[in-house]
PDB file of N, CA and C in Angstrom:
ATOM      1  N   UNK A   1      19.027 -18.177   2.337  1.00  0.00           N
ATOM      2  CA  UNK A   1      18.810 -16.747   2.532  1.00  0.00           C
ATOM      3  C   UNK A   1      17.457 -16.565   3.226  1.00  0.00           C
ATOM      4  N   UNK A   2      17.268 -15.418   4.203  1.00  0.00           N
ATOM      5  CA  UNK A   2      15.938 -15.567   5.198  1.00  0.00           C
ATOM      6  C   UNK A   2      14.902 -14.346   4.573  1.00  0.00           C
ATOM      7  N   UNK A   3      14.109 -14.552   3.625  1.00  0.00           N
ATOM      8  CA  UNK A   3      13.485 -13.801   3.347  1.00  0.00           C
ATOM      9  C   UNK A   3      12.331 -12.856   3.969  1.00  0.00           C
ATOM     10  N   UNK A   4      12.122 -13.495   5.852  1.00  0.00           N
ATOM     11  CA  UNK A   4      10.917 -12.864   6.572  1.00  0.00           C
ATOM     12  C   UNK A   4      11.408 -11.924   7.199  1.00  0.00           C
ATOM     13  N   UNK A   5      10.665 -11.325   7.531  1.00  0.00           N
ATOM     14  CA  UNK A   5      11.020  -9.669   8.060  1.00  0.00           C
ATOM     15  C   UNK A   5      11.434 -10.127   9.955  1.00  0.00           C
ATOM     16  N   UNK A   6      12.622  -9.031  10.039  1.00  0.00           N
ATOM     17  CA  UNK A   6      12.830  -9.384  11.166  1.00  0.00           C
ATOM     18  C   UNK A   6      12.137  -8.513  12.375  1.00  0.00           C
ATOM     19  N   UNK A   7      11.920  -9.390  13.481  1.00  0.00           N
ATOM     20  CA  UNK A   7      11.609  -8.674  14.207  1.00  0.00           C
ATOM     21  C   UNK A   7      11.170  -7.425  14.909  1.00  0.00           C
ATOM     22  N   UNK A   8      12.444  -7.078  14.776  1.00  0.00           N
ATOM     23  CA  UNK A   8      12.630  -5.434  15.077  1.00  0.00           C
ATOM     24  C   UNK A   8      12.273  -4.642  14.124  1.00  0.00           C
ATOM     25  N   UNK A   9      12.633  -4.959  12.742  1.00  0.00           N
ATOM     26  CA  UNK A   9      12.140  -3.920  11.553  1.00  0.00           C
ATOM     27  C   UNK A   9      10.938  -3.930  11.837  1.00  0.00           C
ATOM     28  N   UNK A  10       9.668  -5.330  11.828  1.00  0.00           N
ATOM     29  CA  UNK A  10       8.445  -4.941  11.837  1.00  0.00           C
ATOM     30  C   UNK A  10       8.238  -4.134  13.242  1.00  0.00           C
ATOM     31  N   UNK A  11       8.770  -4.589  14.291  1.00  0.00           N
ATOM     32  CA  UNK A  11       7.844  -2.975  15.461  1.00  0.00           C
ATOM     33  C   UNK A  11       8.146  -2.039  15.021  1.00  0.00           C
ATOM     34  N   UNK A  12       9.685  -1.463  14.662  1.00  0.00           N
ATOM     35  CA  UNK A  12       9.707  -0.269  13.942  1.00  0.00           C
ATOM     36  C   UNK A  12       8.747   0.177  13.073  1.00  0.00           C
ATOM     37  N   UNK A  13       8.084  -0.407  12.187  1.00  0.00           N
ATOM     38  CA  UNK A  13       7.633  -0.363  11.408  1.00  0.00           C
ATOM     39  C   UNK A  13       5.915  -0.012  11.976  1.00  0.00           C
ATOM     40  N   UNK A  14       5.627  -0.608  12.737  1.00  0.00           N
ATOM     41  CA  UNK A  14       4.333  -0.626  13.820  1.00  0.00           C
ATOM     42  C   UNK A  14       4.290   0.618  14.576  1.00  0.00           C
ATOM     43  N   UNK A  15       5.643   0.964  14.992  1.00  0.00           N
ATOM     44  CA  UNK A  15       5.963   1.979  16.302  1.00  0.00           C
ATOM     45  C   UNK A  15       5.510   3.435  15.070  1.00  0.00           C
ATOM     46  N   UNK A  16       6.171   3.417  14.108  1.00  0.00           N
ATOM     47  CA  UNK A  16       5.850   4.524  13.221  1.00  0.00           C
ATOM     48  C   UNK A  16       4.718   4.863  12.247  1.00  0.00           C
ATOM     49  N   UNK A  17       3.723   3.771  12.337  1.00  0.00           N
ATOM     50  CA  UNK A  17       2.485   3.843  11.594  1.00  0.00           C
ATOM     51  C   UNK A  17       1.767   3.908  12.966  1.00  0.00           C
ATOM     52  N   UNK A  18       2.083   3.380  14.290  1.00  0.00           N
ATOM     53  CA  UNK A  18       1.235   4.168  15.519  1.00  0.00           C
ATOM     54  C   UNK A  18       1.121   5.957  15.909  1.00  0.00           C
ATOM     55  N   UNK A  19       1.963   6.458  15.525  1.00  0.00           N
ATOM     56  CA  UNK A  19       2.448   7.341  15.890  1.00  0.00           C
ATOM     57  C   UNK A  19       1.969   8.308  14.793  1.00  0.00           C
ATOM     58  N   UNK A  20       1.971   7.788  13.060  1.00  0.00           N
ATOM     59  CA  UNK A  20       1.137   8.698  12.464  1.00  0.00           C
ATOM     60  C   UNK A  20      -0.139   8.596  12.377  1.00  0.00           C
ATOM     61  N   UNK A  21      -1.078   7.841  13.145  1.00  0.00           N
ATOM     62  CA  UNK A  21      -2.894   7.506  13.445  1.00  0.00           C
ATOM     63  C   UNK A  21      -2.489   8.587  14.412  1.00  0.00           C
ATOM     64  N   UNK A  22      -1.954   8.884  15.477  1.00  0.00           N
ATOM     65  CA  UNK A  22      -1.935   9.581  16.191  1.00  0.00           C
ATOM     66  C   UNK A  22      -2.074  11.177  16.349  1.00  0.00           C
ATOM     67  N   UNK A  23      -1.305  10.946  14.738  1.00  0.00           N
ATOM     68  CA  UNK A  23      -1.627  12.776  14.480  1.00  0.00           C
ATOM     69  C   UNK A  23      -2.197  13.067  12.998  1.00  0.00           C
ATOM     70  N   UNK A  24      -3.343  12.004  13.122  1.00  0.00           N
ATOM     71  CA  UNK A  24      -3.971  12.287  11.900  1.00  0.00           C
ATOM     72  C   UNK A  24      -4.753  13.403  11.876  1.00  0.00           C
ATOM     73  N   UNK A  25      -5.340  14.521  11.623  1.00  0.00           N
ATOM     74  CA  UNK A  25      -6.156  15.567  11.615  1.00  0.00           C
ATOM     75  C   UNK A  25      -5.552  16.603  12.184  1.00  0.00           C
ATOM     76  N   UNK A  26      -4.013  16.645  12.544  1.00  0.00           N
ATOM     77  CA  UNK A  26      -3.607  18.128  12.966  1.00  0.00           C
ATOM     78  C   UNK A  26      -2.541  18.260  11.820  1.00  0.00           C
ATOM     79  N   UNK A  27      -2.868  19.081  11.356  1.00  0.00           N
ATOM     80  CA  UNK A  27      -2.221  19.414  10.043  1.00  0.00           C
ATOM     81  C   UNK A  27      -1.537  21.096  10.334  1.00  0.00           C
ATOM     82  N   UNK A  28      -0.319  21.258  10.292  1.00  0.00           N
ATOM     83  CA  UNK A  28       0.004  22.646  10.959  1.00  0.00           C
ATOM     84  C   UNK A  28      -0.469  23.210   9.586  1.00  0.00           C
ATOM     85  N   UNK A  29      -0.652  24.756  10.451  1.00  0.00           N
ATOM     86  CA  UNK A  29      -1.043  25.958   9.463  1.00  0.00           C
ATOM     87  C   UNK A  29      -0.076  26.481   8.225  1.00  0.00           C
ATOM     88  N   UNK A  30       1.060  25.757   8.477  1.00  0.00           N
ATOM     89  CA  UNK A  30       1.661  26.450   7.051  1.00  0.00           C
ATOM     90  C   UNK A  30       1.584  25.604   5.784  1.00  0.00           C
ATOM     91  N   UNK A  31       1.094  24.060   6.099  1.00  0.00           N
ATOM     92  CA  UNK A  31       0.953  23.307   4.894  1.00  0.00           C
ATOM     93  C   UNK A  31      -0.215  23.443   4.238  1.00  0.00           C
ATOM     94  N   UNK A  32      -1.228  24.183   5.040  1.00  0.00           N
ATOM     95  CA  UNK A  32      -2.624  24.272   4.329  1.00  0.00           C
ATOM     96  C   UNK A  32      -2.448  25.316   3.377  1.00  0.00           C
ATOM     97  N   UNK A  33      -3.312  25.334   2.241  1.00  0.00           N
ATOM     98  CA  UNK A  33      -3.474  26.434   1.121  1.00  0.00           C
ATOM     99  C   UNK A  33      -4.148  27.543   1.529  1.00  0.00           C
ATOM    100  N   UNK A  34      -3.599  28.679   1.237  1.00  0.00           N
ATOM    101  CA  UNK A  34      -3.964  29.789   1.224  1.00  0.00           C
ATOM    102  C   UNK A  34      -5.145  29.951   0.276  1.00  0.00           C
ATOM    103  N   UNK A  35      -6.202  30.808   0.906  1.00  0.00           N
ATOM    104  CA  UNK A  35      -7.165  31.007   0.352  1.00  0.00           C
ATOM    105  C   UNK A  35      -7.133  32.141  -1.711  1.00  0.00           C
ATOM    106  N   UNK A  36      -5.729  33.152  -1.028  1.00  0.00           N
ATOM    107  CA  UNK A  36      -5.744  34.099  -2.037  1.00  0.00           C
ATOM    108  C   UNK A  36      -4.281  33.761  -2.562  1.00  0.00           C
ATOM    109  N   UNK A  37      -3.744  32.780  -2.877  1.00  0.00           N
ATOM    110  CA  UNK A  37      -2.183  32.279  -3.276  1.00  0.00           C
ATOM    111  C   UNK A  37      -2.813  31.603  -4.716  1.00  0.00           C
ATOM    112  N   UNK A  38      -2.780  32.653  -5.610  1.00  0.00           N
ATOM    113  CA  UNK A  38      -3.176  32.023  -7.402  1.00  0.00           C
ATOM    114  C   UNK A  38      -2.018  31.840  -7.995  1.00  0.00           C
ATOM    115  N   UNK A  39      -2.168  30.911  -8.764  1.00  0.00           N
ATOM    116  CA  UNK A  39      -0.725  30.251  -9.182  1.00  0.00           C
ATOM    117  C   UNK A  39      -0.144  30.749 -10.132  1.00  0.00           C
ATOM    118  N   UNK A  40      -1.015  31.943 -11.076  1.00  0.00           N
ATOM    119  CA  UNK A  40      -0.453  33.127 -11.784  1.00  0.00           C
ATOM    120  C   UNK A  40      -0.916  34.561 -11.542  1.00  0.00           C
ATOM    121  N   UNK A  41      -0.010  35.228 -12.040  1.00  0.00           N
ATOM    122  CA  UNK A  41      -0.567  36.568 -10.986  1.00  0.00           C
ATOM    123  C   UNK A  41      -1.504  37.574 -11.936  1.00  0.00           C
ATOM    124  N   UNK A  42      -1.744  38.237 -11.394  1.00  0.00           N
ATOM    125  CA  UNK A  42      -3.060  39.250 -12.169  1.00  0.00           C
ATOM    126  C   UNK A  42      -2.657  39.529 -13.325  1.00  0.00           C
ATOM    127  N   UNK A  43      -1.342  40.726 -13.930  1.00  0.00           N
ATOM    128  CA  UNK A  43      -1.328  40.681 -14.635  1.00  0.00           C
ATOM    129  C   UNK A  43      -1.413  39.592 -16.014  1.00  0.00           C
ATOM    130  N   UNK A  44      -0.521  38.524 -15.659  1.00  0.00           N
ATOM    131  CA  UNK A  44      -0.824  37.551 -16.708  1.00  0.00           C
ATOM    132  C   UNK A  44      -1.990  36.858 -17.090  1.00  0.00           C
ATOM    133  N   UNK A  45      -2.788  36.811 -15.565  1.00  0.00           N
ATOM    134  CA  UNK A  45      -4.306  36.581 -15.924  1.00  0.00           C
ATOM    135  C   UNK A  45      -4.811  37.416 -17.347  1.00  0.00           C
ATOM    136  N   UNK A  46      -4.699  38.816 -16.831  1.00  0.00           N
ATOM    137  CA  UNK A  46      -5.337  39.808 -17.142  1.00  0.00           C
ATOM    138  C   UNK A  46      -4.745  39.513 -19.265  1.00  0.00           C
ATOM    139  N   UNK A  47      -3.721  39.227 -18.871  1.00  0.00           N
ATOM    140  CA  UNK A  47      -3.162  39.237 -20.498  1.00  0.00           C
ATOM    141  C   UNK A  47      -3.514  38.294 -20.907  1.00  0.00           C
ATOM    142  N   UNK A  48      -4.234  37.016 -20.442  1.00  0.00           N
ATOM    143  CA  UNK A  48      -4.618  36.170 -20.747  1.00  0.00           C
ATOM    144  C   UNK A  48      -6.126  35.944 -21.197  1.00  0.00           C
ATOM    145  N   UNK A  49      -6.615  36.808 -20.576  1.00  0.00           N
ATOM    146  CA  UNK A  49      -8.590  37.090 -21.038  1.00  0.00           C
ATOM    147  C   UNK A  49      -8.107  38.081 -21.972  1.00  0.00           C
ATOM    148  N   UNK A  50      -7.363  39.082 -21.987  1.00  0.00           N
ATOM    149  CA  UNK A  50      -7.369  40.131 -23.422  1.00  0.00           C
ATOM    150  C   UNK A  50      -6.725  39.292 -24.566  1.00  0.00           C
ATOM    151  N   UNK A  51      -6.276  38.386 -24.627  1.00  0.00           N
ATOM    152  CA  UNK A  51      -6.055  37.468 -25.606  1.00  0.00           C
ATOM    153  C   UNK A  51      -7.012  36.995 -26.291  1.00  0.00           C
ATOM    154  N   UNK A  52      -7.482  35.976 -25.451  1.00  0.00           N
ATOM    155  CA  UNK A  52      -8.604  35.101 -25.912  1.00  0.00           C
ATOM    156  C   UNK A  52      -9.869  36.122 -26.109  1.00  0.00           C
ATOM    157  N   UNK A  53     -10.584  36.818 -25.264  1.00  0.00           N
ATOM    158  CA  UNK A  53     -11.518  37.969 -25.565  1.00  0.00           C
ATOM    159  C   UNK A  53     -11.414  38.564 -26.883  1.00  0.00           C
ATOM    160  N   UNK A  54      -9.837  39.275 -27.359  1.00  0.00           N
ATOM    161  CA  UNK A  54      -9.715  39.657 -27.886  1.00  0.00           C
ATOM    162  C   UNK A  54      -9.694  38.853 -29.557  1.00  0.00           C
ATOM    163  N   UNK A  55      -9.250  38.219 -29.668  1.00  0.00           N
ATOM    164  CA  UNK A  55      -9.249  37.082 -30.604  1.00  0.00           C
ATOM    165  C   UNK A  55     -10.357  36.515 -30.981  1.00  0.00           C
ATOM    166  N   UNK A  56     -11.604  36.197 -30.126  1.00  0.00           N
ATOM    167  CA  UNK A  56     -12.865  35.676 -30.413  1.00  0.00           C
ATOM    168  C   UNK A  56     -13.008  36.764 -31.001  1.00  0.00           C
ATOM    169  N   UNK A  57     -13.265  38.115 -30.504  1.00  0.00           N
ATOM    170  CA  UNK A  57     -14.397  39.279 -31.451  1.00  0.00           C
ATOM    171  C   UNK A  57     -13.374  39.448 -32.316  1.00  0.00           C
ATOM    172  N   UNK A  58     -11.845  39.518 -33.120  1.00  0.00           N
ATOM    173  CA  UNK A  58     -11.991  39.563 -34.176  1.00  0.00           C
ATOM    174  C   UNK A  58     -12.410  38.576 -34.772  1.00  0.00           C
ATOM    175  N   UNK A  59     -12.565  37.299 -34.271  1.00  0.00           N
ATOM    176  CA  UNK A  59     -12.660  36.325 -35.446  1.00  0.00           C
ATOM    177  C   UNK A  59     -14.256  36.937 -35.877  1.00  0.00           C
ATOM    178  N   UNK A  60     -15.305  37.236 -34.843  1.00  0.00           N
ATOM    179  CA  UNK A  60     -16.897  37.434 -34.962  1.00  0.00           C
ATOM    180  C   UNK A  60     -16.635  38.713 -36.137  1.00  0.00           C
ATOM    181  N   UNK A  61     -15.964  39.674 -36.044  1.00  0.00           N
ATOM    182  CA  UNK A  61     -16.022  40.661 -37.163  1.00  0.00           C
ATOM    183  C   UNK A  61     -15.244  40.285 -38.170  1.00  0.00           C
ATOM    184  N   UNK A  62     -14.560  39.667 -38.314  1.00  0.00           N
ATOM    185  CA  UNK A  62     -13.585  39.127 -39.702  1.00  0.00           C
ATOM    186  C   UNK A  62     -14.674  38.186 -40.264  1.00  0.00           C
ATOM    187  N   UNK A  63     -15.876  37.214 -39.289  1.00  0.00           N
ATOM    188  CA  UNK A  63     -16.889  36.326 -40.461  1.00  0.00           C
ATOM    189  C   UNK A  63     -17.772  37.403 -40.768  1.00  0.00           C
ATOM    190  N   UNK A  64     -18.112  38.258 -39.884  1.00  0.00           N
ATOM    191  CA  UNK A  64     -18.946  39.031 -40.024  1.00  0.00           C
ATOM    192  C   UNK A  64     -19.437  39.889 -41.504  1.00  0.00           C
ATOM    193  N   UNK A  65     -17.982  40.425 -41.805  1.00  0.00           N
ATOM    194  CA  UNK A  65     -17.418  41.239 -42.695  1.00  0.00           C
ATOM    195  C   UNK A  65     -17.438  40.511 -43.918  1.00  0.00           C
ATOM    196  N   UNK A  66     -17.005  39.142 -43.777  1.00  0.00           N
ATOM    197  CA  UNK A  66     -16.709  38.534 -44.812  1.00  0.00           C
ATOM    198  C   UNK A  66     -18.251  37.769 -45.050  1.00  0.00           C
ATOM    199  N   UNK A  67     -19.556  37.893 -44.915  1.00  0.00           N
ATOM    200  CA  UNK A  67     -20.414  37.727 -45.357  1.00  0.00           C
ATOM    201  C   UNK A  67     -20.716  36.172 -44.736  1.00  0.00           C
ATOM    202  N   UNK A  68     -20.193  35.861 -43.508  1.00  0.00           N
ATOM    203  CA  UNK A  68     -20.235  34.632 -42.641  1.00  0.00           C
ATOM    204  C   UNK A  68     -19.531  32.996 -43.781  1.00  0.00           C
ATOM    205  N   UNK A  69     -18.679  33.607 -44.317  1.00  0.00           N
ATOM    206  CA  UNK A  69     -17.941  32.384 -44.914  1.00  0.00           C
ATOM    207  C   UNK A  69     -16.460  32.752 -44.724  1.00  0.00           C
ATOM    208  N   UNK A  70     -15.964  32.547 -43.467  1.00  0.00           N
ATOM    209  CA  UNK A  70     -14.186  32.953 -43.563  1.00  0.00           C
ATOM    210  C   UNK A  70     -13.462  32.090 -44.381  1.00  0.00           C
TER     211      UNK A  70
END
């Protein structure tokens, strides 16, 4: 059985790693990231700081109240 690469596969192989050095640094405009594309949207942000915000200051008035031993 011939385990070395033949010929032709390796230029193929040459012909298509020439060809991507070639267009290294032009990257079309639709694969780049958008500057304002957030991966969740405001509202859920927004429900997401009134959560946690909200949750820290009760915990600060629930030790508070309770004489700083919850």
């Amino acid at each position: 059985m011939n385990r070395t690469t033949s010929k032709r596969l390796a230029d193929r192989k040459i012909e298509k790693f020439d060809k991507n050095i070639t267009k290294r640094g032009f990257v079309p405009e639709t694969t780049t990231k958008k500057g304002k594309d957030y991966p969740v949207g405001p509202i859920l942000l927004g429900f997401f700081v009134f959560v946690v915000i909200g949750s820290s200051l009760f915990q600060i008035i629930r030790t508070a109240t309770s004489g700083g031993m919850a």
